[in-house]
Protein backbone atom coordinates (compact mmCIF):
# COMPACT_ATOMS: atom_id res chain seq x y z
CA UNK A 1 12.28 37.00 -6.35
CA UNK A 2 10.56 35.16 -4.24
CA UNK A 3 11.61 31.63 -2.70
CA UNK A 4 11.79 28.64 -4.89
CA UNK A 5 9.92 25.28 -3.84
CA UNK A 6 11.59 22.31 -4.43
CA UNK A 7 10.17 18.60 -4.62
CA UNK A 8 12.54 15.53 -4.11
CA UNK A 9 11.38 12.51 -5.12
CA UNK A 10 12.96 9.26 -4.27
CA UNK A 11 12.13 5.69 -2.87
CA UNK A 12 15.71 5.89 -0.92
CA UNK A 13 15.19 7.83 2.08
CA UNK A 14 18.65 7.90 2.34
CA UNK A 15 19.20 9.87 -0.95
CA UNK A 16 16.30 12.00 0.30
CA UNK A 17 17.91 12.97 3.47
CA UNK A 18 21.64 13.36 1.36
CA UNK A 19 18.70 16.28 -0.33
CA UNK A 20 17.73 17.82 2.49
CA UNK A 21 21.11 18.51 3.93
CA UNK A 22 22.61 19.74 0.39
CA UNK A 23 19.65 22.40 0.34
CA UNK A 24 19.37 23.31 3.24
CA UNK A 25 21.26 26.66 3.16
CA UNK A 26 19.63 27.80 -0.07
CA UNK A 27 16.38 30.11 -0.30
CA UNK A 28 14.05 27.48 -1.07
CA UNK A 29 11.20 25.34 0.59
CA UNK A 30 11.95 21.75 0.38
CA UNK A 31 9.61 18.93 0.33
CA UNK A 32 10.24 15.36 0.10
CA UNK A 33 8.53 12.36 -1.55
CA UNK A 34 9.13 8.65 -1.23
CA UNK A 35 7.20 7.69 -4.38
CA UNK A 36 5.30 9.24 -7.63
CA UNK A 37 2.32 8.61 -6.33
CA UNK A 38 2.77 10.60 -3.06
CA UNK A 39 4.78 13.30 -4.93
CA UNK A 40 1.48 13.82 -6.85
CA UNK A 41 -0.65 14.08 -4.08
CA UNK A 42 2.27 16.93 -2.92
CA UNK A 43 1.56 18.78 -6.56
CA UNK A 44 -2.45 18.40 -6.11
CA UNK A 45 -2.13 20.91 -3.01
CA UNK A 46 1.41 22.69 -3.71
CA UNK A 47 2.73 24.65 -6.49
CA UNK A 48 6.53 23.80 -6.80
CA UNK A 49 9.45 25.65 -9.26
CA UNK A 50 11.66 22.64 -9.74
CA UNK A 51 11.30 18.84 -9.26
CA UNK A 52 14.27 16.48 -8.53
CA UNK A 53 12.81 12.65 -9.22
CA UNK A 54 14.73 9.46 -9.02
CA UNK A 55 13.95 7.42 -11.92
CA UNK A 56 13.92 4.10 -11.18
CA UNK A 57 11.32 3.51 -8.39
CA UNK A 58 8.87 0.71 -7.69
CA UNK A 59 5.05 1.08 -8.77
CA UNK A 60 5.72 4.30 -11.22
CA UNK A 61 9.57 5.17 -12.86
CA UNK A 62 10.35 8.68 -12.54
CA UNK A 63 9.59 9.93 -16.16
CA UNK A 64 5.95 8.64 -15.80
CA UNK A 65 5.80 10.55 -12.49
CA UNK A 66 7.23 13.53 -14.36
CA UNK A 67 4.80 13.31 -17.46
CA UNK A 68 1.84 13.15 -14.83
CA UNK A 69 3.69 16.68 -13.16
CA UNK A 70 4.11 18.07 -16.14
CA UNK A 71 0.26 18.33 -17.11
CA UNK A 72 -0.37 18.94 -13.54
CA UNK A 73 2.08 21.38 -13.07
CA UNK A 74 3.48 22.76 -16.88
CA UNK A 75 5.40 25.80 -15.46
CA UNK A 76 7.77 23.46 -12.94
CA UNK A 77 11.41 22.50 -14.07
CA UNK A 78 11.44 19.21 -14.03
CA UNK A 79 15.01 16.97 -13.50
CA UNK A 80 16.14 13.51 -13.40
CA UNK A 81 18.06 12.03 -10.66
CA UNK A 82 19.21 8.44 -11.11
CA UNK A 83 22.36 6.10 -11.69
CA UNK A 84 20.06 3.72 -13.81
CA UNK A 85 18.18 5.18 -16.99
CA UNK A 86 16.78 3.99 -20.49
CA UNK A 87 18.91 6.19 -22.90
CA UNK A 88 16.17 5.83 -25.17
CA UNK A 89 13.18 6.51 -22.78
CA UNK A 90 15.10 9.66 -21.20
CA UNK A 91 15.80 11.33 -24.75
CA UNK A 92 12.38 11.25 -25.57
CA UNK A 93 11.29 12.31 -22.19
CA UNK A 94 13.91 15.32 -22.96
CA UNK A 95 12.33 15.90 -26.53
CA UNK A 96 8.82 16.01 -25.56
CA UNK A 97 9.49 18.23 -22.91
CA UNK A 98 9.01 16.28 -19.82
CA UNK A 99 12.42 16.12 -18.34
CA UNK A 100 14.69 19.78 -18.79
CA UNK A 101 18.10 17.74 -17.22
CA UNK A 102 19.22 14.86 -16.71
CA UNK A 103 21.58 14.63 -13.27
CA UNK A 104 23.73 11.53 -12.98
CA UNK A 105 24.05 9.36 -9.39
CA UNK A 106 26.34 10.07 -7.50
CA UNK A 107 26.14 13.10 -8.38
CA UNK A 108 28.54 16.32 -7.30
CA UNK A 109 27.17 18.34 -4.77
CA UNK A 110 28.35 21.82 -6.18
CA UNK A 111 27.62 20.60 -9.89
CA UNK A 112 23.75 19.96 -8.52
CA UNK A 113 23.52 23.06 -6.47
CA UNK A 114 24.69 24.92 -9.71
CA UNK A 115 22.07 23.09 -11.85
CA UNK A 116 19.07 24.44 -9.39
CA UNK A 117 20.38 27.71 -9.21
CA UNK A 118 20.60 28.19 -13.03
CA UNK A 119 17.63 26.19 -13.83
CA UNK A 120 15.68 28.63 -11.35
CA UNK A 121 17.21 31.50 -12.83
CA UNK A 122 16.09 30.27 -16.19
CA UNK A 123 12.41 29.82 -15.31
């Protein structure tokens, strides 16, 4: 199999570098974004497996990043990250296919390594 790519997106660089150092030991190429709009400009010249995106982050929310990755990108797994979310928005974004999981902050490290593993495995 060959190794996964994985895009972080977050306006915390903080949260980004907690990211980095949680997958750092797996088989996967990491790349890090500090809004939607420059995680797009990531997918326009990358092809990534899975996408981790904050949702609430200033100029575009996380599910509008991820609808915009989605018809950029169809085949990527695409996952929220965030301690703040519209229980409404999210469930559609989960219905119409835009979001596979939703990943609560803070979140537990071996829970989230476990979620990117399977969700890998899955695609």
């Amino acid at each position: 199999m060959k190794q996964a790519t994985i895009l972080c997106v977050d306006d915390e660089p903080s949260i980004l570098d907690c990211l980095r150092r949680l997958l750092r030991k797996e088989d996967c190429s990491l790349l890090l974004a500090g809004s939607g709009e420059e995680a797009l400009g990531i997918l326009e010249d990358r092809r990534v497996d899975l996408i981790l995106a904050d949702n609430r982050m200033p100029g575009m929310s996380g599910i509008e990043f991820l609808r915009h990755a989605r018809r950029m990108q169809p085949d990527a797994i695409r996952i929220v990250l965030s301690g703040y979310t519209d229980g409404d928005t999210l469930a559609a974004a989960i219905k119409n296919g835009e979001v596979y999981r939703f990943i609560p902050k803070p979140w537990n490290n071996e829970e989230l390594r476990t979620t990117i593993r399977s969700s890998l495995e899955h695609k």
